[in-house]
PDB file of N, CA and C in Angstrom:
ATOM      1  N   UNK A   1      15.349  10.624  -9.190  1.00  0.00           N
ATOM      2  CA  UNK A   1      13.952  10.441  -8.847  1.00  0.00           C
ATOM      3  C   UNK A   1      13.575  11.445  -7.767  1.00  0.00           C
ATOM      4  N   UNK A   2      12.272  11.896  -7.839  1.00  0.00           N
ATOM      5  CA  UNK A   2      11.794  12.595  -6.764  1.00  0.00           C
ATOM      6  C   UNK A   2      10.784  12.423  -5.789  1.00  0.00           C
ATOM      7  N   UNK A   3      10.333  12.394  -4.538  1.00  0.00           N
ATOM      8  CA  UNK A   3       9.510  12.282  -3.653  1.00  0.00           C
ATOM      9  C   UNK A   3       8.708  11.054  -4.306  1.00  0.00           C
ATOM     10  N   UNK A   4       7.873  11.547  -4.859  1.00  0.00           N
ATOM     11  CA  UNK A   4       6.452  10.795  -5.715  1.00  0.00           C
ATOM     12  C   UNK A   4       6.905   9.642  -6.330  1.00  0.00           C
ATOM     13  N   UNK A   5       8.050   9.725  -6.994  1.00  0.00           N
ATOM     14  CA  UNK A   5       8.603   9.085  -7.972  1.00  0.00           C
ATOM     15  C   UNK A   5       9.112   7.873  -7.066  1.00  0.00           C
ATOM     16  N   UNK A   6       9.898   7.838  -6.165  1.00  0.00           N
ATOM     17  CA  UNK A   6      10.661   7.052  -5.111  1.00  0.00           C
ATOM     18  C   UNK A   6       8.837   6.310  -4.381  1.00  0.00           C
ATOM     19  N   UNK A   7       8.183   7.021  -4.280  1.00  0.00           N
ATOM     20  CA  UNK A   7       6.943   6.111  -3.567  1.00  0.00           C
ATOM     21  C   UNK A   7       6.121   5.392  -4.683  1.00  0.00           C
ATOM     22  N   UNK A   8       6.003   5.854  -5.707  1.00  0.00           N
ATOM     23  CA  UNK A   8       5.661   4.977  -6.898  1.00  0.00           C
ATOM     24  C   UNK A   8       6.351   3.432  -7.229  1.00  0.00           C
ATOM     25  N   UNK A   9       7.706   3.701  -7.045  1.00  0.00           N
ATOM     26  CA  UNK A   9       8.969   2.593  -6.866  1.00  0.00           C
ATOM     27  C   UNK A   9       8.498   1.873  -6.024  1.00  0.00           C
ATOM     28  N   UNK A  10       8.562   2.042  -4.999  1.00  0.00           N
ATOM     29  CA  UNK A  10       7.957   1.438  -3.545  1.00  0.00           C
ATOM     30  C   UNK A  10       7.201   0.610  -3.790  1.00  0.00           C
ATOM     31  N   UNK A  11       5.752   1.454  -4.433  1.00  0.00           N
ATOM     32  CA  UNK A  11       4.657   0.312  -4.866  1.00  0.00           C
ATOM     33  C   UNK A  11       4.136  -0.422  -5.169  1.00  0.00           C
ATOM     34  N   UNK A  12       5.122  -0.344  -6.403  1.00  0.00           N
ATOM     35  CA  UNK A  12       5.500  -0.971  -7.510  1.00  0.00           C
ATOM     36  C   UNK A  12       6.048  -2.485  -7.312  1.00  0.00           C
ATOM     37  N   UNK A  13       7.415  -1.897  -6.654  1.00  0.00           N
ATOM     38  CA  UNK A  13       8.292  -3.189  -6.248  1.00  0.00           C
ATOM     39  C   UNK A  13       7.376  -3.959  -4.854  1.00  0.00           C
ATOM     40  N   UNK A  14       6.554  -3.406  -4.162  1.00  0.00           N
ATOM     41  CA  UNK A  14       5.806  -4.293  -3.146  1.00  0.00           C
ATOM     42  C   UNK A  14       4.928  -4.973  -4.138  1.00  0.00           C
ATOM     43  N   UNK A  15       4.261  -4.405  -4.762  1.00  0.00           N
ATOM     44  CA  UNK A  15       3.335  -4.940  -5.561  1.00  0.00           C
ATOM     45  C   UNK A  15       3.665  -6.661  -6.284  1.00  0.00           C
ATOM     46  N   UNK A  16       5.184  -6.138  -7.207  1.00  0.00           N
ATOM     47  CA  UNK A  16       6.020  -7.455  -7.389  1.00  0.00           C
ATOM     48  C   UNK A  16       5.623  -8.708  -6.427  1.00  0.00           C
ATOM     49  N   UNK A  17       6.083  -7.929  -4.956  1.00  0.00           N
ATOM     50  CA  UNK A  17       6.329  -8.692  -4.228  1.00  0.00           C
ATOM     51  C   UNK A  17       5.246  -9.695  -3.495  1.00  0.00           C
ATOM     52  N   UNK A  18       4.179  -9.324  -3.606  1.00  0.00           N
ATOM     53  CA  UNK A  18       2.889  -9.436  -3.103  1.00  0.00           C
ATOM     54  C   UNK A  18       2.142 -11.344  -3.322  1.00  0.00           C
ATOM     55  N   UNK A  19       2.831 -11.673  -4.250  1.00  0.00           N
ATOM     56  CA  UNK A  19       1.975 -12.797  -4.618  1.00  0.00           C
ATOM     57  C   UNK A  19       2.742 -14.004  -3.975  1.00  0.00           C
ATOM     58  N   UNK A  20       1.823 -14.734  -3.527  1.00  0.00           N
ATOM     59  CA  UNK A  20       2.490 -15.967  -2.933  1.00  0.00           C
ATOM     60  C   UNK A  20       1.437 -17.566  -3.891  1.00  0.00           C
ATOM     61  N   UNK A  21       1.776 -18.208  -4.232  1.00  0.00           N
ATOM     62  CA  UNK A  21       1.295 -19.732  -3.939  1.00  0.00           C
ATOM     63  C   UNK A  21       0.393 -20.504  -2.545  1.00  0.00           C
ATOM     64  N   UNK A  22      -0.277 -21.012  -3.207  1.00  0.00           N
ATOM     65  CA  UNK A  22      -1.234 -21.914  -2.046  1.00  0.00           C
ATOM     66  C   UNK A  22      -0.245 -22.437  -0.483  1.00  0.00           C
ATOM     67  N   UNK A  23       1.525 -22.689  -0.936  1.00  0.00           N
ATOM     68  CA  UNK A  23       2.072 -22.991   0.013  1.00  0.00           C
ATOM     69  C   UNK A  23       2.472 -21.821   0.452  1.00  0.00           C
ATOM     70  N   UNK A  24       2.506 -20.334   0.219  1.00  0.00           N
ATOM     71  CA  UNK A  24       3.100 -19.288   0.848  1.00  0.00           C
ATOM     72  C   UNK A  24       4.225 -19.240   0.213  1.00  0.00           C
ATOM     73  N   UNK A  25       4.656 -19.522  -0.656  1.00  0.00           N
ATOM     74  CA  UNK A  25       5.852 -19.197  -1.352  1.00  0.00           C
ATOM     75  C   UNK A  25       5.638 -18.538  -2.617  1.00  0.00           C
ATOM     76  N   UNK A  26       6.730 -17.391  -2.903  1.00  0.00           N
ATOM     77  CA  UNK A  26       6.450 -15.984  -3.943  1.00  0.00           C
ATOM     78  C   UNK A  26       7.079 -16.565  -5.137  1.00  0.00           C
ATOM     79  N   UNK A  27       5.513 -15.765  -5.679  1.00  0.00           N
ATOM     80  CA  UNK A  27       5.647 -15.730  -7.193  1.00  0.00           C
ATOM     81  C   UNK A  27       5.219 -14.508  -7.959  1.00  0.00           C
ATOM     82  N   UNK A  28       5.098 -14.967  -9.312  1.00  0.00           N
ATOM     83  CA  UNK A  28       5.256 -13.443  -9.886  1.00  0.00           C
ATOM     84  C   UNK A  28       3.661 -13.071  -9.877  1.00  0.00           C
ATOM     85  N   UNK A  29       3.360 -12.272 -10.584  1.00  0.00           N
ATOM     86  CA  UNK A  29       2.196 -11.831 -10.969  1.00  0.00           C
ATOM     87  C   UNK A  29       1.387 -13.312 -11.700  1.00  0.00           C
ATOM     88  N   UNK A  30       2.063 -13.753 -12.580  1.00  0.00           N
ATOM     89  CA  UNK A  30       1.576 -14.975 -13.485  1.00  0.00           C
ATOM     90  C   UNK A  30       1.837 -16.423 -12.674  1.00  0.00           C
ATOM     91  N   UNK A  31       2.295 -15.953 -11.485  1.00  0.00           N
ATOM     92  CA  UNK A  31       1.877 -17.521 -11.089  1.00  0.00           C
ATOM     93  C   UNK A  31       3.043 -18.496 -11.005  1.00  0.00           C
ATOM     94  N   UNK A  32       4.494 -17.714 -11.823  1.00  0.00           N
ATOM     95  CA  UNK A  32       5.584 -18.325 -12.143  1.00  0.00           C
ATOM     96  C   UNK A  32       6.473 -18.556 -10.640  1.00  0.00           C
ATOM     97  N   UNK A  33       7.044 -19.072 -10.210  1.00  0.00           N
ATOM     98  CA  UNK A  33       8.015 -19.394  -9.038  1.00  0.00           C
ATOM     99  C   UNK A  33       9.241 -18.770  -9.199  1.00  0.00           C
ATOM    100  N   UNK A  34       8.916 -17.346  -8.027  1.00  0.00           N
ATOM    101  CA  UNK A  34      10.371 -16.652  -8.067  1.00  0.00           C
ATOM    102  C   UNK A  34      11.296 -17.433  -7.590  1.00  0.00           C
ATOM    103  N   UNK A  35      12.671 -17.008  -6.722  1.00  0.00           N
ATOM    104  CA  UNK A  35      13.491 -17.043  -6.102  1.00  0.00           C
ATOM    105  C   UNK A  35      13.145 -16.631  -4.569  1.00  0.00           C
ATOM    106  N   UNK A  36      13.610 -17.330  -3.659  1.00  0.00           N
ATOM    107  CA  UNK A  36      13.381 -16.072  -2.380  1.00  0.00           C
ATOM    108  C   UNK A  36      14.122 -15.011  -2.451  1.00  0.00           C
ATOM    109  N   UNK A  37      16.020 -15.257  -3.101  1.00  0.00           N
ATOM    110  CA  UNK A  37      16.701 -13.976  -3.150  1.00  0.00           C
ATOM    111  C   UNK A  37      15.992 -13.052  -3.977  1.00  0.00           C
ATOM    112  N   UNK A  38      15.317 -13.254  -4.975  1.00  0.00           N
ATOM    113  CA  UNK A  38      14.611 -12.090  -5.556  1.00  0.00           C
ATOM    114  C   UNK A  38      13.489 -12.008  -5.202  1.00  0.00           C
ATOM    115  N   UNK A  39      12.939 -12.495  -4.520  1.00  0.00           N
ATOM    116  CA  UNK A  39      11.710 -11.858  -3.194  1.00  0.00           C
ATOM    117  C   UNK A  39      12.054 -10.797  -2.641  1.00  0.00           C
ATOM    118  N   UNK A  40      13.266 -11.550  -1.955  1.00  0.00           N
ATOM    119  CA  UNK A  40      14.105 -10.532  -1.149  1.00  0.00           C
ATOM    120  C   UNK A  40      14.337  -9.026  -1.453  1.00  0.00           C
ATOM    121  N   UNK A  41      15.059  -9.299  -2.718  1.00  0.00           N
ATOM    122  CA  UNK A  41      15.792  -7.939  -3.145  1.00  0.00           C
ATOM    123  C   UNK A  41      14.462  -7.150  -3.697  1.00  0.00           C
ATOM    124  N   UNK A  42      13.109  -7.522  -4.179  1.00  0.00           N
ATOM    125  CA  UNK A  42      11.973  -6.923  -4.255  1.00  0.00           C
ATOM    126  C   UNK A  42      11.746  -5.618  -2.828  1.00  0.00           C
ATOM    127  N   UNK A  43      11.656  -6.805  -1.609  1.00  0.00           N
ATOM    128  CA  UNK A  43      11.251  -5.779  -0.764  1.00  0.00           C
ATOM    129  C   UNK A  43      12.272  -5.033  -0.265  1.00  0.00           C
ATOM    130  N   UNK A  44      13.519  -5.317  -0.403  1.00  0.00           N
ATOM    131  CA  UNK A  44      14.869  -4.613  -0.041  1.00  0.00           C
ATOM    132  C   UNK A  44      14.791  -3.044  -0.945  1.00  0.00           C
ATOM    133  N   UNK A  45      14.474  -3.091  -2.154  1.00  0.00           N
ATOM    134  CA  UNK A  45      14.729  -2.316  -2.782  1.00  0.00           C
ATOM    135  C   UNK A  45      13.235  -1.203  -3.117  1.00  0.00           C
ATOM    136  N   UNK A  46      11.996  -2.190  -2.091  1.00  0.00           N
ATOM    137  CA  UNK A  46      10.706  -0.970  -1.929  1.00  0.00           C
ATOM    138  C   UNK A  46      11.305  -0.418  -0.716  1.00  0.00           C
ATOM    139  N   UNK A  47      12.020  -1.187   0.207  1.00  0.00           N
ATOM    140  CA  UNK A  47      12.300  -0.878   1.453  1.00  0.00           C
ATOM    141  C   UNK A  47      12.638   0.795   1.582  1.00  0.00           C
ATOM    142  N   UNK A  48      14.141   0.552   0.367  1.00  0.00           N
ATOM    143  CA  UNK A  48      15.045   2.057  -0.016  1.00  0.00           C
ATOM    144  C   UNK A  48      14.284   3.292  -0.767  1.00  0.00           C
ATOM    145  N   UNK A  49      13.295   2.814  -1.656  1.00  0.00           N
ATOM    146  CA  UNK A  49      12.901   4.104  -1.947  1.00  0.00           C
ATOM    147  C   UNK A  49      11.207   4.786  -1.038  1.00  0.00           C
ATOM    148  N   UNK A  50      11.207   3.851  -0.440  1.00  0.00           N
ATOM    149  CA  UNK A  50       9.795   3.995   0.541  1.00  0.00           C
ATOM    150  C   UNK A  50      10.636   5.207   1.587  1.00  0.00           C
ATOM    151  N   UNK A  51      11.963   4.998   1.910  1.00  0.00           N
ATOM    152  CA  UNK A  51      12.404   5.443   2.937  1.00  0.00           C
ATOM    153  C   UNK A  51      13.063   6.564   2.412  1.00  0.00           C
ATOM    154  N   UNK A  52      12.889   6.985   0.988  1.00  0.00           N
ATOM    155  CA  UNK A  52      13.614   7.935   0.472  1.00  0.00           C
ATOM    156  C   UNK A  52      12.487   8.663   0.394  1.00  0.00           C
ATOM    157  N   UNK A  53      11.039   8.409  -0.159  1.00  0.00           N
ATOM    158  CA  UNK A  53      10.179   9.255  -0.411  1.00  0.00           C
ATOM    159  C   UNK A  53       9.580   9.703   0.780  1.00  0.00           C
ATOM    160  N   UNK A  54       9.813   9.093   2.288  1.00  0.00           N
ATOM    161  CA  UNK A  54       9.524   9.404   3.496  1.00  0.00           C
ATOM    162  C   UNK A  54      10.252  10.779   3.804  1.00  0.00           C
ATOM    163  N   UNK A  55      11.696  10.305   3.808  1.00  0.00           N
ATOM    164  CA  UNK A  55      12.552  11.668   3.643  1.00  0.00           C
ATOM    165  C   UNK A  55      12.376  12.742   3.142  1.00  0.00           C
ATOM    166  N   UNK A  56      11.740  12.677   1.703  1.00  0.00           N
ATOM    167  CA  UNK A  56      11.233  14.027   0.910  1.00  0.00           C
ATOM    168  C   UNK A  56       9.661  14.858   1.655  1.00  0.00           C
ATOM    169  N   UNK A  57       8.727  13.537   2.132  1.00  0.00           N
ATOM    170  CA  UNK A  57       7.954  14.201   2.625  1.00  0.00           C
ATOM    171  C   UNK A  57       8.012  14.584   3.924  1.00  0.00           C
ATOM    172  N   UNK A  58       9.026  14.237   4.498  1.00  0.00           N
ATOM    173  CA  UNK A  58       9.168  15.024   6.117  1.00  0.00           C
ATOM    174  C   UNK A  58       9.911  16.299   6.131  1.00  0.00           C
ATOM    175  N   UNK A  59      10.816  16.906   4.696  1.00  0.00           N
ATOM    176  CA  UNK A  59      11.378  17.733   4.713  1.00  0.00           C
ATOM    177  C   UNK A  59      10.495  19.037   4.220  1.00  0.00           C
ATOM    178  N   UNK A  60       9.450  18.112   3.262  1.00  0.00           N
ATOM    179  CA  UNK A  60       8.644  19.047   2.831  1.00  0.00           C
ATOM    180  C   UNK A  60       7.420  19.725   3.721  1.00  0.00           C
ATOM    181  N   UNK A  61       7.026  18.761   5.235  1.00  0.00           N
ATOM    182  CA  UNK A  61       6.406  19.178   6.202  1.00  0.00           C
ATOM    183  C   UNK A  61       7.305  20.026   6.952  1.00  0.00           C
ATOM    184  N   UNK A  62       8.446  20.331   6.999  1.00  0.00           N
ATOM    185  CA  UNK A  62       9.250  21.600   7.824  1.00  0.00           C
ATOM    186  C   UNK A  62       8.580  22.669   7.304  1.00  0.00           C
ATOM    187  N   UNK A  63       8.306  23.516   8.381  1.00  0.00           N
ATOM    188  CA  UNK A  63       8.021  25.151   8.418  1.00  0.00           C
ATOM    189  C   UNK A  63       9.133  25.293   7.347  1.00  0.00           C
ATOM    190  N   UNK A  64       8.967  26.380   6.950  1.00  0.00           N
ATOM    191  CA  UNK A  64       9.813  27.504   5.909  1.00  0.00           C
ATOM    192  C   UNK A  64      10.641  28.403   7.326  1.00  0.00           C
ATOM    193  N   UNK A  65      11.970  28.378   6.433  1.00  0.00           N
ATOM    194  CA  UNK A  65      13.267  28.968   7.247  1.00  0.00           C
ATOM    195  C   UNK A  65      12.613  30.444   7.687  1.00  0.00           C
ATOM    196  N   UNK A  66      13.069  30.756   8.330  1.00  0.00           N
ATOM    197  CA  UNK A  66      12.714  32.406   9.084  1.00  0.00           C
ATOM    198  C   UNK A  66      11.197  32.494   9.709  1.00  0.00           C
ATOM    199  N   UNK A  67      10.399  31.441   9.547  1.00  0.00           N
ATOM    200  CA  UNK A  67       9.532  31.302  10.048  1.00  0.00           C
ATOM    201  C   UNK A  67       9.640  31.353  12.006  1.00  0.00           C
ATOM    202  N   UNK A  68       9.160  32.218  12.506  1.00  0.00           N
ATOM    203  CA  UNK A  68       9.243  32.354  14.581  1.00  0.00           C
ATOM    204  C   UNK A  68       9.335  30.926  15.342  1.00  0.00           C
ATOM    205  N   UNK A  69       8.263  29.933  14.865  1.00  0.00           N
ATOM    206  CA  UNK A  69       7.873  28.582  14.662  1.00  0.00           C
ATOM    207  C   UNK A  69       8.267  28.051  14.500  1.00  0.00           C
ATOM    208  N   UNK A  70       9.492  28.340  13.571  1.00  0.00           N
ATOM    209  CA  UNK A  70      10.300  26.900  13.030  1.00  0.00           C
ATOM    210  C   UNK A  70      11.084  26.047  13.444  1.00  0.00           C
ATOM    211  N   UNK A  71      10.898  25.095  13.287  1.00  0.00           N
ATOM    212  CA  UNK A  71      12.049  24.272  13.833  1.00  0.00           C
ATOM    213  C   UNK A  71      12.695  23.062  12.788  1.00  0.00           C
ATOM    214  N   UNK A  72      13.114  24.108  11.521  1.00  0.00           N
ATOM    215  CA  UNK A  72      13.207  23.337  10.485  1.00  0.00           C
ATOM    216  C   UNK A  72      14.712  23.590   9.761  1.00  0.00           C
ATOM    217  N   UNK A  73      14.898  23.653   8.833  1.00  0.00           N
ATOM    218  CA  UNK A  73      16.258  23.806   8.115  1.00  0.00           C
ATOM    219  C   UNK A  73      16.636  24.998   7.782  1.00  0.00           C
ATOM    220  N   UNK A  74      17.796  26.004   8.275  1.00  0.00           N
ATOM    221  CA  UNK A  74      18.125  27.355   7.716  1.00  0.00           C
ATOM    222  C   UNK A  74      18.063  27.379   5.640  1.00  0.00           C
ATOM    223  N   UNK A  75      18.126  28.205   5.663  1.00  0.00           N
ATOM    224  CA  UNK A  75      18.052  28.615   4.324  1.00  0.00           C
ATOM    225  C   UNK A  75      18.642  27.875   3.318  1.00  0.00           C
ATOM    226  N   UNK A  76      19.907  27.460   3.547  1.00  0.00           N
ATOM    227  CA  UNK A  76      20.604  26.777   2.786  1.00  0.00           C
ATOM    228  C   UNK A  76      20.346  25.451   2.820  1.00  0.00           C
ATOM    229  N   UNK A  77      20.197  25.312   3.949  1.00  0.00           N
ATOM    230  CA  UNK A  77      19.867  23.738   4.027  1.00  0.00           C
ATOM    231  C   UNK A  77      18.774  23.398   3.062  1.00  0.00           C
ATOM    232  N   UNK A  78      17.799  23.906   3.430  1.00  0.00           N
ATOM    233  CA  UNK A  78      16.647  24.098   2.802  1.00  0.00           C
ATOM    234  C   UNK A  78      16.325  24.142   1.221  1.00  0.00           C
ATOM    235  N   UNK A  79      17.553  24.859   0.725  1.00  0.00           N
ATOM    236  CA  UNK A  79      17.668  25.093  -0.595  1.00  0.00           C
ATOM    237  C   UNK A  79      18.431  23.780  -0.955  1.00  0.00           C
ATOM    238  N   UNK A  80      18.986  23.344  -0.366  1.00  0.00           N
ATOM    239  CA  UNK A  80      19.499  21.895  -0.955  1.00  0.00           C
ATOM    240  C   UNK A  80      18.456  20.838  -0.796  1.00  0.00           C
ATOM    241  N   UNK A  81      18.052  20.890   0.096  1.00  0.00           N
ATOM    242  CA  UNK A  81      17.068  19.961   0.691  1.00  0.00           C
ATOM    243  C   UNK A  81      15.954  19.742  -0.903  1.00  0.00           C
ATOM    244  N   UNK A  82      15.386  21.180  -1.180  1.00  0.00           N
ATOM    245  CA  UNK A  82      14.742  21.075  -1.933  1.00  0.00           C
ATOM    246  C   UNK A  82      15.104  20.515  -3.416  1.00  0.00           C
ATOM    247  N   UNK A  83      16.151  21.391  -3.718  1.00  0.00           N
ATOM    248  CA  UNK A  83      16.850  20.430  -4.860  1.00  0.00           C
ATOM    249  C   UNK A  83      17.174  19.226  -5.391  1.00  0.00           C
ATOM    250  N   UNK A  84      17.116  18.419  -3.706  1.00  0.00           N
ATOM    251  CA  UNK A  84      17.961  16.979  -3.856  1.00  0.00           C
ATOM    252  C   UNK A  84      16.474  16.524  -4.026  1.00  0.00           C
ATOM    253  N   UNK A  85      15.476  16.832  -3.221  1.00  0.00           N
ATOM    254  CA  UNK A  85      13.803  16.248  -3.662  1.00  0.00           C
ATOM    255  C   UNK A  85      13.328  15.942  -5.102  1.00  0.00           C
ATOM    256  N   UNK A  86      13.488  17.226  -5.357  1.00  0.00           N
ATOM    257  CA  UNK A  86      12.879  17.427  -6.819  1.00  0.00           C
ATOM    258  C   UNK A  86      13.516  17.111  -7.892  1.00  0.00           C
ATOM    259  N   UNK A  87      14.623  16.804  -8.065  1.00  0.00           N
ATOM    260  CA  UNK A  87      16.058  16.736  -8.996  1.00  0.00           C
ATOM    261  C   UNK A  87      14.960  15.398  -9.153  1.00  0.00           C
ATOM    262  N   UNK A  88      14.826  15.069 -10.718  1.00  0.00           N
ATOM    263  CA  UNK A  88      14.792  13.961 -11.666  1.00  0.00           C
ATOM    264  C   UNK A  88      15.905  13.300 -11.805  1.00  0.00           C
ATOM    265  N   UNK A  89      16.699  12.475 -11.487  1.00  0.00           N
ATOM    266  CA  UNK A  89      17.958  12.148 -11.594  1.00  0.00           C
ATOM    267  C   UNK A  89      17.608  10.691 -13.031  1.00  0.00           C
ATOM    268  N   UNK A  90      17.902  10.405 -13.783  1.00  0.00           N
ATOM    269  CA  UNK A  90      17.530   9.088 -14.594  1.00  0.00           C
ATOM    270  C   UNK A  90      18.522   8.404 -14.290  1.00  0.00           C
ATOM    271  N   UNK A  91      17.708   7.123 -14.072  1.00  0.00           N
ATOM    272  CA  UNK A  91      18.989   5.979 -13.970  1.00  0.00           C
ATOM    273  C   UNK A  91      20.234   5.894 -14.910  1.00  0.00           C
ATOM    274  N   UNK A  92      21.484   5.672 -14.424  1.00  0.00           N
ATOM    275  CA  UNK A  92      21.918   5.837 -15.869  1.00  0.00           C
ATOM    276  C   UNK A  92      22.235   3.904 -16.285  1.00  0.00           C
ATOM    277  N   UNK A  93      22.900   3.728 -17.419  1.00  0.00           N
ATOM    278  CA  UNK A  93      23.063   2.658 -18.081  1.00  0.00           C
ATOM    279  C   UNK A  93      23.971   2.532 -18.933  1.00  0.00           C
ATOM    280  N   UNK A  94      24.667   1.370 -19.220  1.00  0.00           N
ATOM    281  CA  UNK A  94      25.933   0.823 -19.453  1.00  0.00           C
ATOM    282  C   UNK A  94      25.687  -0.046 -20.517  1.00  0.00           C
ATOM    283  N   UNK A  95      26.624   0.407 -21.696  1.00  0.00           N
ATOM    284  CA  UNK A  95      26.217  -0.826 -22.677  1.00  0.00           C
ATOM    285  C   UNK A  95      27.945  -1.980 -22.874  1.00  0.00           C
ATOM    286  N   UNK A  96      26.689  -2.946 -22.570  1.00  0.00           N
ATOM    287  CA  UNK A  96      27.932  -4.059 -22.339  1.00  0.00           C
ATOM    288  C   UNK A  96      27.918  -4.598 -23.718  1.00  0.00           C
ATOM    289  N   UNK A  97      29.324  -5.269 -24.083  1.00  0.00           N
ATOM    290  CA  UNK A  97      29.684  -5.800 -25.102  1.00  0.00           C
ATOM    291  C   UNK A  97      29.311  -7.556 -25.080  1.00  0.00           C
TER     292      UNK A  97
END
């Protein structure tokens, strides 16, 4: 996943997370009665990619290397930096018997 992609996740999974009952207790979109552990792991898991797509956009606010100004990542860094952003990675998946 990349930048955009990881804050879309985020949204997504808050979004999940968002609905409560007249008593304050979470449910789904339809009204159905989650779990709190899967409340939980809702915002646990906007938590991780909120904080991943933060990462992509603070690397992408660094000046460019050789820049007088910079106070950002040498070249290489940079070139990884960018790679690991943008790289589409797909989930992968397991077929169980």
């Amino acid at each position: 996943m990349n930048g955009p992609e990881h804050y879309r996740a985020a949204e997504r999974l808050l979004s999940q997370a968002s609905h409560e009952d007249i008593a304050g207790n979470p449910v789904s979109r339809h009204g159905m009665p989650i779990r709190h552990e899967t409340h939980a792991g809702l915002i646990a898991r906007a938590d991780v990619h909120a904080r991943l797509a933060q990462v992509a956009a603070q690397v992408l606010a660094q000046p460019l290397a050789g820049d007088p100004d910079s106070r950002g990542y040498d070249g290489e860094d940079w070139g990884e930096w960018m790679e690991a952003i943008h790289s589409t990675v797909k989930p992968t998946t397991t077929e169980e018997n």
